[in-house]
Protein backbone atom coordinates (compact mmCIF):
# COMPACT_ATOMS: atom_id res chain seq x y z
CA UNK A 1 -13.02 -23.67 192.50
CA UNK A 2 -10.56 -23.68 195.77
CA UNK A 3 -8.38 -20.65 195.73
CA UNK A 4 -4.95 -22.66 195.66
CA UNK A 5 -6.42 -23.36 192.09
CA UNK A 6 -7.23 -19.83 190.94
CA UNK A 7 -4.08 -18.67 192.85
CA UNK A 8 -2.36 -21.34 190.33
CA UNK A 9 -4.17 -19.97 187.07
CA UNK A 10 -3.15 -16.56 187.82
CA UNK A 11 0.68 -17.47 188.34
CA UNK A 12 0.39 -19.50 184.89
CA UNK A 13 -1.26 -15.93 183.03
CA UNK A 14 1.24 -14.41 184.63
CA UNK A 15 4.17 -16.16 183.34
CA UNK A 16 2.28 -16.17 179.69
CA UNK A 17 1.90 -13.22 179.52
CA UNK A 18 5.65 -11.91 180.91
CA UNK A 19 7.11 -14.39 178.20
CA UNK A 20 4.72 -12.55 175.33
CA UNK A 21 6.41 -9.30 176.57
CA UNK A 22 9.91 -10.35 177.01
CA UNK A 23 9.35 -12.07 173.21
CA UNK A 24 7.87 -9.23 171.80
CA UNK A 25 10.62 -6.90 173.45
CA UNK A 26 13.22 -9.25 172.40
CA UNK A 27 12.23 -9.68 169.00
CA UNK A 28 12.39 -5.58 168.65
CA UNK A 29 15.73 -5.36 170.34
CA UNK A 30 17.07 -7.94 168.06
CA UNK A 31 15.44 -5.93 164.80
CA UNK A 32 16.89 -1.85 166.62
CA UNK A 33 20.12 -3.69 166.54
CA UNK A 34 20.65 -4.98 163.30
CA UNK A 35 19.89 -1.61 161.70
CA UNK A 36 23.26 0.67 162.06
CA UNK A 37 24.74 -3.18 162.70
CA UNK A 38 27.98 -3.34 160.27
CA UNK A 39 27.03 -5.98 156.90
CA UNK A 40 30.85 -6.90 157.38
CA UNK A 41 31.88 -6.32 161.29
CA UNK A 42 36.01 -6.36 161.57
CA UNK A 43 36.86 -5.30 157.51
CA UNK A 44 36.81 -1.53 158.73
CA UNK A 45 39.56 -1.91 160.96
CA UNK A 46 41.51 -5.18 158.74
CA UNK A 47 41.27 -2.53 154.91
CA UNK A 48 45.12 -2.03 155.64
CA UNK A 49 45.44 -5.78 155.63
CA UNK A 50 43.32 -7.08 152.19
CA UNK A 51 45.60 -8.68 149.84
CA UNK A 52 43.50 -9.37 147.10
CA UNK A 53 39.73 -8.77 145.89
CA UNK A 54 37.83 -11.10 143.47
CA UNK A 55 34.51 -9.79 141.83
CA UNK A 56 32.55 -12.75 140.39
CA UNK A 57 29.59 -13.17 138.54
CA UNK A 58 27.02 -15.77 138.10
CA UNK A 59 28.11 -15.75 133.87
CA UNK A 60 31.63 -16.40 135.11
CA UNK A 61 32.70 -12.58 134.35
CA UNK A 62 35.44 -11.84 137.10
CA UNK A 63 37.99 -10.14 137.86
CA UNK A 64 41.26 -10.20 140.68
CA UNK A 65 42.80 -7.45 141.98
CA UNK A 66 46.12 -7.96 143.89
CA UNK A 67 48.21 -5.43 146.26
CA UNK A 68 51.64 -5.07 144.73
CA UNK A 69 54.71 -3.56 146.18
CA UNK A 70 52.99 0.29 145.88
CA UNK A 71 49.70 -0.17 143.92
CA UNK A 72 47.07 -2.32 142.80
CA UNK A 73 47.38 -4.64 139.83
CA UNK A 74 44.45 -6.17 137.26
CA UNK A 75 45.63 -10.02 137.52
CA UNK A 76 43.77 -10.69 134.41
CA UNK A 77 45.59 -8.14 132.35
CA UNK A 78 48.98 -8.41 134.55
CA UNK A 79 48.93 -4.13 134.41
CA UNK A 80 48.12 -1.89 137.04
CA UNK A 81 44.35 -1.11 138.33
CA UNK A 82 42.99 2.36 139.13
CA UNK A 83 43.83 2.20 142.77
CA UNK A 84 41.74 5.29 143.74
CA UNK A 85 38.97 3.01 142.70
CA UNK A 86 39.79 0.07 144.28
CA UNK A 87 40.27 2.23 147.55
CA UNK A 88 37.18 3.60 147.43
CA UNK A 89 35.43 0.35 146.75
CA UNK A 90 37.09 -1.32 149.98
CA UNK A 91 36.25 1.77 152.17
CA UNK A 92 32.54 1.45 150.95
CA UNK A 93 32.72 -2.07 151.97
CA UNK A 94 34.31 -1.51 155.27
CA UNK A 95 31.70 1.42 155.79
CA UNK A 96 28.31 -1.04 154.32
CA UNK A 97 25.95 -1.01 157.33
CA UNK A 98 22.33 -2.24 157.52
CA UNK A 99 19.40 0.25 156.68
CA UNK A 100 17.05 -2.34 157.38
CA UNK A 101 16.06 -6.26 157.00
CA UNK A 102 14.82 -7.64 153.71
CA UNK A 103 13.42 -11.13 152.74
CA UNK A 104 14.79 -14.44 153.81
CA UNK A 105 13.42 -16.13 151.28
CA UNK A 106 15.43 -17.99 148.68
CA UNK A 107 12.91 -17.59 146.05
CA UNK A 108 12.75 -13.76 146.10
CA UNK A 109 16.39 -13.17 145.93
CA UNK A 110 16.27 -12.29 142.22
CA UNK A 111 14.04 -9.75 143.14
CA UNK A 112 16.73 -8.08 144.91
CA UNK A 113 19.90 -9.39 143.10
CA UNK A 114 21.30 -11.17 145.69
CA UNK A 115 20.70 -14.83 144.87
CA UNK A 116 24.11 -17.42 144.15
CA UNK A 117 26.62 -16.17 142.14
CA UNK A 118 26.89 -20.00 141.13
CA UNK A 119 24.15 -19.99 138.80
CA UNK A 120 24.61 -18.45 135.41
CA UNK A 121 21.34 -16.07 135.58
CA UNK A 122 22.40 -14.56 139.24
CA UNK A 123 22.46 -10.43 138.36
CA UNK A 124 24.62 -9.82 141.46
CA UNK A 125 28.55 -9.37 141.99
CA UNK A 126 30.18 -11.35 144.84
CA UNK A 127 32.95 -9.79 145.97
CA UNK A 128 35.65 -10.81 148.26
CA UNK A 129 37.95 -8.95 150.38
CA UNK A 130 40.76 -11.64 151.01
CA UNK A 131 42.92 -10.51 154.52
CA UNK A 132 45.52 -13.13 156.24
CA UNK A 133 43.03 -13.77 158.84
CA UNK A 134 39.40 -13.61 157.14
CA UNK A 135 37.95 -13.80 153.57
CA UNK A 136 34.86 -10.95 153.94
CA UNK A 137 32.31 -11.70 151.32
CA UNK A 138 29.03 -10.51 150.12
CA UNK A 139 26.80 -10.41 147.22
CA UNK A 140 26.27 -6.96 146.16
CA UNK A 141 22.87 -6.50 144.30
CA UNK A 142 20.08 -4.04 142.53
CA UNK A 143 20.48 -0.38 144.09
CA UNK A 144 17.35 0.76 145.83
CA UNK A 145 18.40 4.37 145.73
CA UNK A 146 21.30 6.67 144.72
CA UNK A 147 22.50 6.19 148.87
CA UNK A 148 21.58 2.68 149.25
CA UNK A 149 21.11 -1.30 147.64
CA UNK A 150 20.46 -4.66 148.68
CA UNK A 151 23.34 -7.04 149.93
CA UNK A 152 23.57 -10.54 151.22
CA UNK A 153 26.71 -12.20 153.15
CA UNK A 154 26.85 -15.86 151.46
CA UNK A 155 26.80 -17.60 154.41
CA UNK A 156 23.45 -16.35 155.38
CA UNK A 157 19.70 -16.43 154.27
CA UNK A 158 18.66 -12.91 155.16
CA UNK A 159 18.97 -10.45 152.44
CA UNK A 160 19.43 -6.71 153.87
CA UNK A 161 19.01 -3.42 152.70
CA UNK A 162 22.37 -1.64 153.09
CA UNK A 163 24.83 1.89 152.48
CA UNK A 164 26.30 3.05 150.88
CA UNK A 165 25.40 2.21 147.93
CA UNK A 166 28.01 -0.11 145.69
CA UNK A 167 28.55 -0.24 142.25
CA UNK A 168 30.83 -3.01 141.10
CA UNK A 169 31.77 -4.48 137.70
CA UNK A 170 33.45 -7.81 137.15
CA UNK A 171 34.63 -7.02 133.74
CA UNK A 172 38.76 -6.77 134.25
CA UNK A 173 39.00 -3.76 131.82
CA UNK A 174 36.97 -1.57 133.94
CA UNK A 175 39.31 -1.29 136.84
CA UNK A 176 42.36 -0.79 134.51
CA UNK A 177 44.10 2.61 135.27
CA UNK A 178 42.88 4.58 131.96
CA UNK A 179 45.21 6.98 131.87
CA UNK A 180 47.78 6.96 128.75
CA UNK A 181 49.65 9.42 127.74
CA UNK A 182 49.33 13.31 127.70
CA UNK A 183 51.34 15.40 125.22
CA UNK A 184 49.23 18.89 124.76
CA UNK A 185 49.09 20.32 121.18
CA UNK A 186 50.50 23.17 122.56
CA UNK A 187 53.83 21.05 122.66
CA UNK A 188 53.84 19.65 119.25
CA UNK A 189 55.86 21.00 116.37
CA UNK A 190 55.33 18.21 113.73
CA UNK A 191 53.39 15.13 112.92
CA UNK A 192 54.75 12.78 110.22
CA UNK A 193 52.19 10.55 109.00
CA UNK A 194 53.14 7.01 107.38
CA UNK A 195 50.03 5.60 106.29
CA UNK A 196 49.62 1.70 105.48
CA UNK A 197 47.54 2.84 102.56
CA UNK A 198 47.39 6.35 100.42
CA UNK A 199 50.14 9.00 100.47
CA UNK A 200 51.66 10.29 103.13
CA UNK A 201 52.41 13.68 104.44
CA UNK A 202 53.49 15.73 106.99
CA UNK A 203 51.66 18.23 109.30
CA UNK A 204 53.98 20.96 111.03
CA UNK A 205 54.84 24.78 111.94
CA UNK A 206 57.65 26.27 112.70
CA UNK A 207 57.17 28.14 115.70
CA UNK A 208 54.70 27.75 118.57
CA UNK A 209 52.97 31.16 117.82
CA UNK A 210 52.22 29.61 114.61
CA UNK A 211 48.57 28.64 115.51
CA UNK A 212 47.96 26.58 112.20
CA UNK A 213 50.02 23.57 110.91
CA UNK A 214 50.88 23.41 107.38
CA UNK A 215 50.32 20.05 105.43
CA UNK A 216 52.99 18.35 102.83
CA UNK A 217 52.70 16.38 99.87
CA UNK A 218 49.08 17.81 98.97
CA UNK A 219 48.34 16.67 95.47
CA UNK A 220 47.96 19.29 92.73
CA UNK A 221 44.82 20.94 92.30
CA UNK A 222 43.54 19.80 95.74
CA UNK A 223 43.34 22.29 99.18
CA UNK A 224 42.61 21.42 102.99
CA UNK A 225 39.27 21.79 104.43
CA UNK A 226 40.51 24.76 106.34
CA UNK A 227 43.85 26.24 107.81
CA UNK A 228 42.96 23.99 110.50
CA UNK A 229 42.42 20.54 109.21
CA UNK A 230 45.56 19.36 110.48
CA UNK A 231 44.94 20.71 113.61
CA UNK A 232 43.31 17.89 115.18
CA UNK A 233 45.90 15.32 114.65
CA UNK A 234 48.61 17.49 116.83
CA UNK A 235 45.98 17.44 119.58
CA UNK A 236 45.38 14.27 119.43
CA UNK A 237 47.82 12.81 122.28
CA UNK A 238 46.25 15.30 124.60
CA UNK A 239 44.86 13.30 127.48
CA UNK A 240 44.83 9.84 126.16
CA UNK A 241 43.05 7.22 127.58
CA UNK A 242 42.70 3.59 127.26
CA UNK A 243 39.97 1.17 127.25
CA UNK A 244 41.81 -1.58 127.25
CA UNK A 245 45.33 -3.64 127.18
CA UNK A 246 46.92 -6.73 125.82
CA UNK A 247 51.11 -8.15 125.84
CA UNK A 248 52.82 -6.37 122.54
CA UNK A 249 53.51 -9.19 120.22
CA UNK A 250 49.85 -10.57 120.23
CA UNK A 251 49.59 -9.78 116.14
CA UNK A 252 50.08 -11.58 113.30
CA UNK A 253 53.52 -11.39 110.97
CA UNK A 254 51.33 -9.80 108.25
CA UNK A 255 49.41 -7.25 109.60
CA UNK A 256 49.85 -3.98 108.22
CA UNK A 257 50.97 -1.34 110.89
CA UNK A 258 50.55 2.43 110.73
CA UNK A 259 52.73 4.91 112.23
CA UNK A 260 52.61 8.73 113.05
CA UNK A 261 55.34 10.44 115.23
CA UNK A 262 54.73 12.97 117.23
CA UNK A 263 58.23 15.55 117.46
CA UNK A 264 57.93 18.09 120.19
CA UNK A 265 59.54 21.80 120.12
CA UNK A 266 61.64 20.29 123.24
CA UNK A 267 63.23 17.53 121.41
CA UNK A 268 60.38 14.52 122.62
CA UNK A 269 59.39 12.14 119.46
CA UNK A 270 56.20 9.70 120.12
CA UNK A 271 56.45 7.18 117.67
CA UNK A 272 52.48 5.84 117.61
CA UNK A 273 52.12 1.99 115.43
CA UNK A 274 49.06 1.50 114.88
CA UNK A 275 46.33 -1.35 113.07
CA UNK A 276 42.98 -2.40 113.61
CA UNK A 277 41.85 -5.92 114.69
CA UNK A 278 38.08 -6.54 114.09
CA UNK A 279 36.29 -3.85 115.67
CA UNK A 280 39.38 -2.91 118.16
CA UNK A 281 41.66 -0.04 117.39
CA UNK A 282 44.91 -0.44 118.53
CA UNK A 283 48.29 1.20 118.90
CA UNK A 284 51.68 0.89 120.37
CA UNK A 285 53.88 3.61 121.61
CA UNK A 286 57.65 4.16 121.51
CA UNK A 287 59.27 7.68 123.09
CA UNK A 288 62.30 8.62 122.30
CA UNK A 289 64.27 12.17 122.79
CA UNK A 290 67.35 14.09 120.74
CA UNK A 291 67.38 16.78 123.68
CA UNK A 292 68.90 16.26 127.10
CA UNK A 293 65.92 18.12 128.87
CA UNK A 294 63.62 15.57 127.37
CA UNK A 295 65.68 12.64 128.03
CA UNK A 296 64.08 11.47 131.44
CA UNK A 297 60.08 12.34 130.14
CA UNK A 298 61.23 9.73 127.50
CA UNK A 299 62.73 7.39 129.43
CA UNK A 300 59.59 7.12 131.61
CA UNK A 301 57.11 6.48 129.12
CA UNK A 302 59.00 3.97 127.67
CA UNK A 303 59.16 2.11 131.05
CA UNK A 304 55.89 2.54 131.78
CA UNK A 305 54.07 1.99 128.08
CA UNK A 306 56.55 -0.65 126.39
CA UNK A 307 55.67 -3.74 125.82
CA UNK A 308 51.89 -3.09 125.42
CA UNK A 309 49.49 -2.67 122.99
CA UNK A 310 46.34 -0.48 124.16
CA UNK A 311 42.78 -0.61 122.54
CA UNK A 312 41.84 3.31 121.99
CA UNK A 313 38.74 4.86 121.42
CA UNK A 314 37.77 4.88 117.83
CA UNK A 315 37.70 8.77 117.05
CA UNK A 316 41.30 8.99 118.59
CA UNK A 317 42.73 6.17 116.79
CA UNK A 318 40.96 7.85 113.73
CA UNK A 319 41.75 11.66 114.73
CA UNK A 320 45.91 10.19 115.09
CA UNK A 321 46.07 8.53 111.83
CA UNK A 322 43.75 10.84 109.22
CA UNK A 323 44.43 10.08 105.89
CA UNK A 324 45.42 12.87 103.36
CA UNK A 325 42.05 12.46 101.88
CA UNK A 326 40.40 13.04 105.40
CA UNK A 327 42.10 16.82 105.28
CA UNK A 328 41.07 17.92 101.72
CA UNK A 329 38.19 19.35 100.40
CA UNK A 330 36.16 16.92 97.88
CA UNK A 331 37.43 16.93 94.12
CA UNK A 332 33.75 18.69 92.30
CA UNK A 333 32.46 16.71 89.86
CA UNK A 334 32.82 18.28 86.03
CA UNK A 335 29.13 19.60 85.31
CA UNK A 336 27.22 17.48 83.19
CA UNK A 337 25.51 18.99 79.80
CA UNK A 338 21.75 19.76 80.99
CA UNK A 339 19.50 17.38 78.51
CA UNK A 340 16.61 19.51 78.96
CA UNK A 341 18.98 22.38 77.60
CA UNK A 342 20.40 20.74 74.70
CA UNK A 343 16.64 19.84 73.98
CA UNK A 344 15.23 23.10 74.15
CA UNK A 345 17.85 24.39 71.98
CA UNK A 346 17.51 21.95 69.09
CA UNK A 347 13.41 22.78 69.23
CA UNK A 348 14.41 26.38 69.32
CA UNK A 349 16.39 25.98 66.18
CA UNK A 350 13.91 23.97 64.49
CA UNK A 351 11.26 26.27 65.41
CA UNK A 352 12.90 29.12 63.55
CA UNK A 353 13.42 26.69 60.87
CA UNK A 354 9.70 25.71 60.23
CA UNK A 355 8.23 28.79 60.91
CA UNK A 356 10.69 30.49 58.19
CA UNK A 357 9.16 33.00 56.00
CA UNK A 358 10.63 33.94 52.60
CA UNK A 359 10.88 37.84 52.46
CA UNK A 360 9.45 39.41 49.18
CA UNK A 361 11.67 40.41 46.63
């Protein structure tokens, strides 16, 4: 073999070999850079800029939020959103960075979560963070941990372990703004309860050291639970929430409508309509005041409550409208004659009968 030839051999195991290296190096670089790597570079710096977000998922569940004038708003319910939670959700998205690659692989995406959104078994949530210049969008999946989860952006096969870790729901009523109305007991001189059904009554006190409120109408022969049955029922506008919300109206002509207002020491009445549709409790709330210093608490709960009908948790809507029956103690039973007395009576008798014996004369 000349040595222009082995010279030649060398040069070509030379270059082989350089090209493994610079792969092998490359291949690493490319892998050190993705982890840290943002899942969705440019939202960080645009948050100020999103418009809308649209959670969608693969059994058509979904829900848009839109930016109003000052806060967020549930397009699906036309009321506003928890904003604090929709914050938070866009700063997590801004923030998402990868932890470290996961499959490519079409078929294991259900593994993860992260397969289309298009097909009616997909488990994950697509969300969209819709800016004037850019739509960012990714498939949030399974968590992997309490700090992290698995993503995928749409438009691309690999599916990446990322944090923080998101938790989103596509169901409209969870990113309603819960709070309802808070009127502490404290506050509350009377209740007058109008009942569709049974009597009604009357639960009040006359001053606020009066720890106890005294019931009306209770029927003859009957007494409350306790001194503080009624109790419960003036508490029962403390820190309100909602789980959900519908337009006012919505009911039919004939349903039968409850109603128990609320008067406060300060001159605030809460006038609470409520009925029950299927398994949904439901009320509707009207403020009103007869004192100047309550005028403008009124006013604002009117603004921001009428029109509305909210769905309640069922042990408030039960604690606000407790029958009269719900606040006395049972009626006893009268005692029955005991048989097995009666009988042993009658063989008593009887045996002092048979066993008579005629004294001598």
């Amino acid at each position: 073999m000349s040595s222009r030839r082995v010279l030649l051999l060398l040069v070509a195991g030379l270059l082989v070999i350089g090209f493994a290296i610079w792969l092998s190096s490359r291949r690493h670089l490319d892998r050190a850079t993705m982890s840290g790597d943002l899942v969705l570079p440019g939202l960080e710096n645009a948050l100020n800029t999103v418009t809308e977000v649209r959670l969608t998922k693969g059994d058509q569940t979904h829900t848009t939020l839109k930016k109003g004038a000052s806060d967020w708003v549930v397009a699906e319910r036309g009321y506003p959103a928890d904003s604090g939670k929709v914050r938070k959700l866009l700063l997590d998205l801004g923030a998402l960075n990868v932890v470290e690659e996961k499959t490519h692989n079409p078929a294991n995406y259900p593994q993860l979560g992260v397969e289309d959104t298009a097909s009616p078994k997909a488990t994950g949530t697509r969300v969209a963070a819709v800016t004037p210049a850019k739509v960012y969008e990714v498939i949030i999946g399974k968590p992997s941990s309490g700090k992290s989860g698995f993503v995928r952006v749409p438009t691309t096969e690999q599916a990446l372990l990322a944090a923080p870790s998101i938790t989103v729901d596509a169901d409209p009523k969870r990113w309603l703004d819960h709070t309802l109305i808070d009127i502490p007991q404290d506050r509350i001189k009377a209740v007058e309860e109008k009942p569709t059904e049974g009597p009604g009554y009357t639960a009040s006190r006359e001053k606020k050291e009066q720890t106890d409120f005294t019931v009306s109408n209770i029927p003859k022969g009957r007494e409350l639970t306790s001194p503080v049955a009624a109790d419960s029922i003036a508490g029962s506008l403390g820190g309100m929430t909602l789980d959900d919300v519908r337009k006012a109206g919505t009911a039919s002509a004939d349903t039968k409508v409850s109603h128990a207002i609320f008067s406060t020491f300060d001159g605030l009445e809460i006038d609470v309509a409520g009925h029950k549709d299927g398994t949904h409790d439901l009320i509707a709330i009207t403020a009103r005041s007869t004192a100047k210093e309550t005028a403008d608490e009124a006013q604002k709960i009117t603004t921001q409550l009428q029109g509305w009908e909210y769905e309640i948790p069922s042990y408030k809507y039960d604690a606000i409208f407790t029958p009269m029956e719900g606040l006395l103690k049972p009626v006893e039973k009268p005692k029955k004659a005991e048989k097995g007395a009666a009988s042993s009576t009658g063989a008593n008798k009887g045996s002092k009968k048979a066993g008579a014996v005629a004294t001598p004369q």
